[in-house]
Protein backbone atom coordinates (compact mmCIF):
# COMPACT_ATOMS: atom_id res chain seq x y z
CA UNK A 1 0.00 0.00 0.00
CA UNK A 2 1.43 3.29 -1.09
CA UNK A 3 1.51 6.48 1.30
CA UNK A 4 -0.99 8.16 -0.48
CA UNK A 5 -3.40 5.61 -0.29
CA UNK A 6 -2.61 5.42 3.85
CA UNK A 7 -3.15 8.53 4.10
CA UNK A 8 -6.67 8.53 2.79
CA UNK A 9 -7.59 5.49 4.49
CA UNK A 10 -6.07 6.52 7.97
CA UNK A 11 -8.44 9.99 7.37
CA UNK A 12 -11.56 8.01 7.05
CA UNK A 13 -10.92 6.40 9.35
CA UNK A 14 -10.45 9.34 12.34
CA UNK A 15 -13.43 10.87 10.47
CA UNK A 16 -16.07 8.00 10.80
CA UNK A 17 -14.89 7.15 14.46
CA UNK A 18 -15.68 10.99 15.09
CA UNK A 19 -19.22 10.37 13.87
CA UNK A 20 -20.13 7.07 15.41
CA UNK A 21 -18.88 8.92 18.55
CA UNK A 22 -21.65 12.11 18.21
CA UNK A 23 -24.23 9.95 17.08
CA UNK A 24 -23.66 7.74 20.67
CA UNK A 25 -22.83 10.65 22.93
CA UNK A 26 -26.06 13.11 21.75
CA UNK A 27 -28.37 9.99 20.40
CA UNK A 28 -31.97 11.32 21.75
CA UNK A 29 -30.49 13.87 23.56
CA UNK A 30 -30.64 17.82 22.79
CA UNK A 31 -27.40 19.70 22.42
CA UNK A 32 -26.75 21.48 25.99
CA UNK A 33 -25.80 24.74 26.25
CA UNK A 34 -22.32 25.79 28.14
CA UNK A 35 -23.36 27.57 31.64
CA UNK A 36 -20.75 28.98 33.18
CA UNK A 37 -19.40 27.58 36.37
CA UNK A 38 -20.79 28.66 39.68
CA UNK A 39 -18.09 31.16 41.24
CA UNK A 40 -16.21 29.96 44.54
CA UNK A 41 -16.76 31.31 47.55
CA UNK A 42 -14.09 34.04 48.37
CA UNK A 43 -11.13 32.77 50.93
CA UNK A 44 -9.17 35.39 52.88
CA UNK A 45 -6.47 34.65 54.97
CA UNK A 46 -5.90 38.36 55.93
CA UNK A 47 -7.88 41.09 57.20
CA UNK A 48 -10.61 42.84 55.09
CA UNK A 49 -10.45 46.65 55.01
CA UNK A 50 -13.16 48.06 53.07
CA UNK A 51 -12.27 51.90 52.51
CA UNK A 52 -16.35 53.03 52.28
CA UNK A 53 -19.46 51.51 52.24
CA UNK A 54 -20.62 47.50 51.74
CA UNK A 55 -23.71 46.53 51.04
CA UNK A 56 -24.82 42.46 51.58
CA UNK A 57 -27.84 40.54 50.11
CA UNK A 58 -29.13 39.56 47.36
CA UNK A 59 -31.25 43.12 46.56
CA UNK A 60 -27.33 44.99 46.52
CA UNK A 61 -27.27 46.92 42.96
CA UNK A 62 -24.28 48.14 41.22
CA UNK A 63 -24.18 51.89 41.73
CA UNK A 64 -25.78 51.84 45.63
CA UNK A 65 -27.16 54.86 47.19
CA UNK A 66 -25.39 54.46 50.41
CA UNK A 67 -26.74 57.83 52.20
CA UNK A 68 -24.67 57.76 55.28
CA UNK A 69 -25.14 53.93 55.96
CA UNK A 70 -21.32 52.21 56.40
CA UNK A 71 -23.26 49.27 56.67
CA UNK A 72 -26.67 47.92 54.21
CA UNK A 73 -28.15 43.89 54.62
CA UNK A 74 -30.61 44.52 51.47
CA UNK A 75 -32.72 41.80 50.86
CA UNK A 76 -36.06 40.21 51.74
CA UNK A 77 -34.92 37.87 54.74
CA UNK A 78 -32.72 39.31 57.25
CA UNK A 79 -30.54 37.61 59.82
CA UNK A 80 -27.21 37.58 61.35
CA UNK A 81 -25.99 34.67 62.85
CA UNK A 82 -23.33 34.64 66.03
CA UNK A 83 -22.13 31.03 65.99
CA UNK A 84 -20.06 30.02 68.61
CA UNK A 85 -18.32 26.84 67.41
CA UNK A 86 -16.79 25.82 71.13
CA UNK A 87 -16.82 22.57 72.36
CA UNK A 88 -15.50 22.16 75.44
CA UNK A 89 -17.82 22.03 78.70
CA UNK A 90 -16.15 24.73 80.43
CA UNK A 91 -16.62 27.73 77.66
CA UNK A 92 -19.85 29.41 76.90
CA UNK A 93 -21.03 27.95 73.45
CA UNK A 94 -24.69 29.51 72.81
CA UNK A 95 -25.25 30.55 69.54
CA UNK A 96 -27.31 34.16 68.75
CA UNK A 97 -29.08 35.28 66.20
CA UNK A 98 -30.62 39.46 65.14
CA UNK A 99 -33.74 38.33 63.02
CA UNK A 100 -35.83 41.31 61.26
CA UNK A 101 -39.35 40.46 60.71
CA UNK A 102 -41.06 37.38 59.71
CA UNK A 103 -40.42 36.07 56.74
CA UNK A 104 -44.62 34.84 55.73
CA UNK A 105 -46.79 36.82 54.54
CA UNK A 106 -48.99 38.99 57.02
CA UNK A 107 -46.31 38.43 59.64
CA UNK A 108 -45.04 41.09 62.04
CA UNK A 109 -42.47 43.76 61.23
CA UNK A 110 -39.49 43.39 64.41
CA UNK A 111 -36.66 43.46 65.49
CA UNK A 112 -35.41 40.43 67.53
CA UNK A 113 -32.45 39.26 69.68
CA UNK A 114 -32.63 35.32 69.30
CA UNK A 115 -31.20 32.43 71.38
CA UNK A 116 -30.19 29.85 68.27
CA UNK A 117 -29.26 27.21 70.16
CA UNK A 118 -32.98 27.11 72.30
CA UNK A 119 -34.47 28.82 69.26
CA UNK A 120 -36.08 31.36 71.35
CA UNK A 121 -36.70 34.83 71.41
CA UNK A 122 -35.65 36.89 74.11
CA UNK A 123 -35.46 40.35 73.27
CA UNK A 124 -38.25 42.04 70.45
CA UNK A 125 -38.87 45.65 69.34
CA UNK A 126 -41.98 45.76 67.38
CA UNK A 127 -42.12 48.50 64.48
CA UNK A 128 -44.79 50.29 67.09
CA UNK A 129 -42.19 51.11 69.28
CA UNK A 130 -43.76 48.15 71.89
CA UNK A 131 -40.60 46.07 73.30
CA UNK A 132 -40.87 42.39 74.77
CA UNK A 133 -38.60 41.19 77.16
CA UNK A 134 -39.54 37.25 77.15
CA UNK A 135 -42.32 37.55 74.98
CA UNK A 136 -42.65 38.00 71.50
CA UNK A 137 -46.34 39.58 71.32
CA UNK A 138 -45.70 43.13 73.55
CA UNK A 139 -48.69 45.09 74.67
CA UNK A 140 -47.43 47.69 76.07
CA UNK A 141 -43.83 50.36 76.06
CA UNK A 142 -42.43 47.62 77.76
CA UNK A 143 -43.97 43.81 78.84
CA UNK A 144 -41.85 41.82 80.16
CA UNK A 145 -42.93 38.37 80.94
CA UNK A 146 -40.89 37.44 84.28
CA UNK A 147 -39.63 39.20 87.44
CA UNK A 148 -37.82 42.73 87.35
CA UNK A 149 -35.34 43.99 90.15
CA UNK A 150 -34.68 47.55 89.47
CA UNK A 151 -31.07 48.51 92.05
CA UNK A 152 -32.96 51.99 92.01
CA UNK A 153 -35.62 54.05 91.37
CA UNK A 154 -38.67 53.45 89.65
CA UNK A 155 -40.63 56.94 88.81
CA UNK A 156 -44.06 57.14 87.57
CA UNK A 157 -45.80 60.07 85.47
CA UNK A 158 -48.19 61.58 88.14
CA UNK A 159 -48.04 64.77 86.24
CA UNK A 160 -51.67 66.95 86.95
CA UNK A 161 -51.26 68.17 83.25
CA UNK A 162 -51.39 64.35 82.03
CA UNK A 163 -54.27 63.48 84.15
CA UNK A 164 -58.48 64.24 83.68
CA UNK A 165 -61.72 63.06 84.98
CA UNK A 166 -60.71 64.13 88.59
CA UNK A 167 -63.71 62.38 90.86
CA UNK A 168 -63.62 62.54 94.42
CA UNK A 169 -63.75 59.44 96.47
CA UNK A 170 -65.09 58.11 99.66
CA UNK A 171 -62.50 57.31 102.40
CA UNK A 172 -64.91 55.44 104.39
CA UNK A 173 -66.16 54.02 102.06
CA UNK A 174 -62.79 52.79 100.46
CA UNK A 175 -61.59 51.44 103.75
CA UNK A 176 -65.22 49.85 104.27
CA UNK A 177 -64.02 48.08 100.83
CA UNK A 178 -60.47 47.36 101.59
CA UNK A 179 -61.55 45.55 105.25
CA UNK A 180 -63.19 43.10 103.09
CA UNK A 181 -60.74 42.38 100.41
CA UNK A 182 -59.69 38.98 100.73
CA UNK A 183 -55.53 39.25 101.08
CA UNK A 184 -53.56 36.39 101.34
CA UNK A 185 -50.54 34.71 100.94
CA UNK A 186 -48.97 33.16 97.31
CA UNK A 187 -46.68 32.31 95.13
CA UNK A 188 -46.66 33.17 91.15
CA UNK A 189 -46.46 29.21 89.66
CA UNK A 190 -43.62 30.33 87.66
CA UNK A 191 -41.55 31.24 90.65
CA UNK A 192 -42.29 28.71 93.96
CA UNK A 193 -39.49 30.11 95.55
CA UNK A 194 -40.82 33.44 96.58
CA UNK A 195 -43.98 34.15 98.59
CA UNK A 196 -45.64 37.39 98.57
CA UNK A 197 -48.61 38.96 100.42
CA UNK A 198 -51.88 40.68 98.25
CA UNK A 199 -54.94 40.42 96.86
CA UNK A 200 -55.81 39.01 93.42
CA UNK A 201 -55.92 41.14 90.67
CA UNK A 202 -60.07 39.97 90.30
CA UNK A 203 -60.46 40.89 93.49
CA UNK A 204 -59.20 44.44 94.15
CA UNK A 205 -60.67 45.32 90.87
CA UNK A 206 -64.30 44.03 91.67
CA UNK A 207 -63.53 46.08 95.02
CA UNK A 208 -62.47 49.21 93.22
CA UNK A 209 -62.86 48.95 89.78
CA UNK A 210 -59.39 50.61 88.74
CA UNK A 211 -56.73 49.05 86.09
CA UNK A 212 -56.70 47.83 82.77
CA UNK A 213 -58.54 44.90 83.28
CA UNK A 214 -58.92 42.16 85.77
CA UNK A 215 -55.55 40.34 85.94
CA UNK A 216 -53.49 42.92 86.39
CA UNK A 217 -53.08 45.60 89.71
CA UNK A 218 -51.61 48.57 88.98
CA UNK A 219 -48.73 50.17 92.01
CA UNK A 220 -50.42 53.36 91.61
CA UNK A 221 -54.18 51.90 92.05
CA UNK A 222 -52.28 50.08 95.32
CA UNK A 223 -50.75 52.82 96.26
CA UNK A 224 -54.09 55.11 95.73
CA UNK A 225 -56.24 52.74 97.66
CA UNK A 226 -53.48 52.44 101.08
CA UNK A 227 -53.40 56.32 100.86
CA UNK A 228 -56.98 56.80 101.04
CA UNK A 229 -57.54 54.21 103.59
CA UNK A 230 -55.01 56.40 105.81
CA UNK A 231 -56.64 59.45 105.40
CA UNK A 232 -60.12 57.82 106.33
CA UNK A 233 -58.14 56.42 109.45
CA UNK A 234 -57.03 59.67 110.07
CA UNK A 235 -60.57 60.83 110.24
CA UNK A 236 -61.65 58.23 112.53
CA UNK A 237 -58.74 58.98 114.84
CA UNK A 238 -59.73 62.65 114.89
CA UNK A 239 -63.40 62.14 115.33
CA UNK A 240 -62.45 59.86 118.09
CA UNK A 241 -60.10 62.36 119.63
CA UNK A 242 -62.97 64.99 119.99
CA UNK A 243 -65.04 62.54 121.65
CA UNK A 244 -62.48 61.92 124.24
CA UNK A 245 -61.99 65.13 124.40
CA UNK A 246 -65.32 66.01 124.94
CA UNK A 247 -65.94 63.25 127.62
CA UNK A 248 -62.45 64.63 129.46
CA UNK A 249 -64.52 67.85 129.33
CA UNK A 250 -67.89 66.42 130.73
CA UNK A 251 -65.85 64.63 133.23
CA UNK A 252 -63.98 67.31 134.55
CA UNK A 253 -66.88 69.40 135.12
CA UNK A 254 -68.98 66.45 136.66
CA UNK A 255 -65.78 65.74 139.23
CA UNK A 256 -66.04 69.46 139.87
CA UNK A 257 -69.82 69.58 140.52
CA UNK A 258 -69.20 66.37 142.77
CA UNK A 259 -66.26 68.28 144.53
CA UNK A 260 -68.99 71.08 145.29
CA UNK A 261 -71.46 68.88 146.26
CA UNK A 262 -68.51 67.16 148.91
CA UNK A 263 -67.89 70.41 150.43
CA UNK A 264 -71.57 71.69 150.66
CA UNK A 265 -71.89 68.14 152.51
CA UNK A 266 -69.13 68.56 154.46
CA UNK A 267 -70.75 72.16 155.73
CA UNK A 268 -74.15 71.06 156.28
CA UNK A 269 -72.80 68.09 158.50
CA UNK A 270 -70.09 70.54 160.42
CA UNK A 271 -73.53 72.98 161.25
CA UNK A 272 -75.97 69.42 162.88
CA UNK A 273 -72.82 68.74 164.62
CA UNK A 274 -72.11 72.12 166.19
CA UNK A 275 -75.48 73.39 166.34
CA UNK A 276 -74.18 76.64 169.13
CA UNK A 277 -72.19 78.14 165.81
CA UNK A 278 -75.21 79.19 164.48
CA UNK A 279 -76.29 81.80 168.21
């Protein structure tokens, strides 16, 4: 066999393996486009030093209107995650998490200081301005859902310019109330340890009828009621004192009549004795 004729039989050859190998490869299969390879995550093994602003999320644009932020998370759910990745007994290894809102539809706008580990909530600022200190639904400025020890003092508005519907009240009438308000001695279930002395918040405020509601006593409504029930003690004590002092007065001037009446017996039995004195 001459060159030439190698040549040409060595080409077919490399040009019908190519095509028995695309017809096996793509047989019943559509061509694939190239996608380009998913970019690696971004190793340091130095410190970062951004010189200006950084924006994080998903929702970052090219071209960001920073304002005066240093700082932007910019996307649709929100959370920073402290984990603490020790494993020995003796070091503190609770992980904590900053959650903004819920992430369902209709949920509630926050923002939350999270125990990971227990998966609880323990701090929440609602977008009302309400804060929750063990609970995640706050009512009020501040609910918090456990006991409070304040190394201090605690100050309440009394203000007369924040106040209205001035009524006066009954201080007999409130102590008449008070003598029959069932107080006793307790325990909140939550806390066994501690025993404390009061009524229940039902029963003061069927007796008075002050407060938000009936299971909860305000100090000020406590505070109102012991007030009140001093000055109508007061009262007693000072309608009592007049009495006495009017009976001291009765009975001085009834020992002084009976004085007179001694000494005008004394006399008449001085003049039967010595009946002469009288010639």
């Amino acid at each position: 066999m001459t060159f030439k004729r190698l040549f040409i039989v060595s080409a077919l050859a490399i040009i019908l393996a190519g095509i028995a190998s695309f017809s096996v490869a793509g047989q019943d299969q559509d061509p694939q486009p190239d996608t380009p390879a998913a970019p690696s995550d971004t190793f340091l093994t130095d410190d970062l030093i951004v010189y200006g602003s950084e924006c994080i999320g998903q929702d970052c644009v090219n071209g960001e209107n920073f304002s005066f932020d240093t700082l932007r998370l910019k996307e649709n759910n929100l959370r920073i995650h402290f984990f603490d990745t020790s494993n020995s007994g003796s070091f503190p290894s609770t992980d904590w998490r900053i959650t903004i809102n819920d992430t369902f539809n209709g949920g509630d706008n926050y923002f939350s200081i999270d125990n990971a580990t227990a998966n609880t909530s323990l701090l929440r600022i609602m977008a009302d301005g309400n804060v929750g200190i063990g609970t995640t639904s706050p009512s009020e400025r501040l609910h918090v859902n456990g006991n409070v020890t304040v190394e201090g003092v605690v100050n309440q508005v009394s203000d007369v310019n924040v106040k209205e519907n001035f009524t006066a009240v009954s201080p007999q009438e409130i102590l008449m109330r008070l003598n029959e308000l069932n107080i006793t001695s307790w325990n909140y279930i939550s806390d066994p340890d501690s025993t404390h002395i009061g009524p229940t918040a039902q029963d003061f405020y069927a007796a008075f009828g002050v407060g938000v509601d009936d299971q909860h006593i305000s100090s000020i409504d406590t505070g109102g009621v012991a007030l009140v029930a001093i000055q109508a003690l007061n009262q007693q004590l000072l309608a009592q004192n007049a009495t006495i002092e009017q009976l001291t007065e009765q009975n001085e001037r009834l020992q002084q009549q009976n004085a007179d009446i001694m000494a005008r017996l004394d006399a008449l039995e001085a003049m039967l004795n010595n009946p002469s004195q009288d010639q």
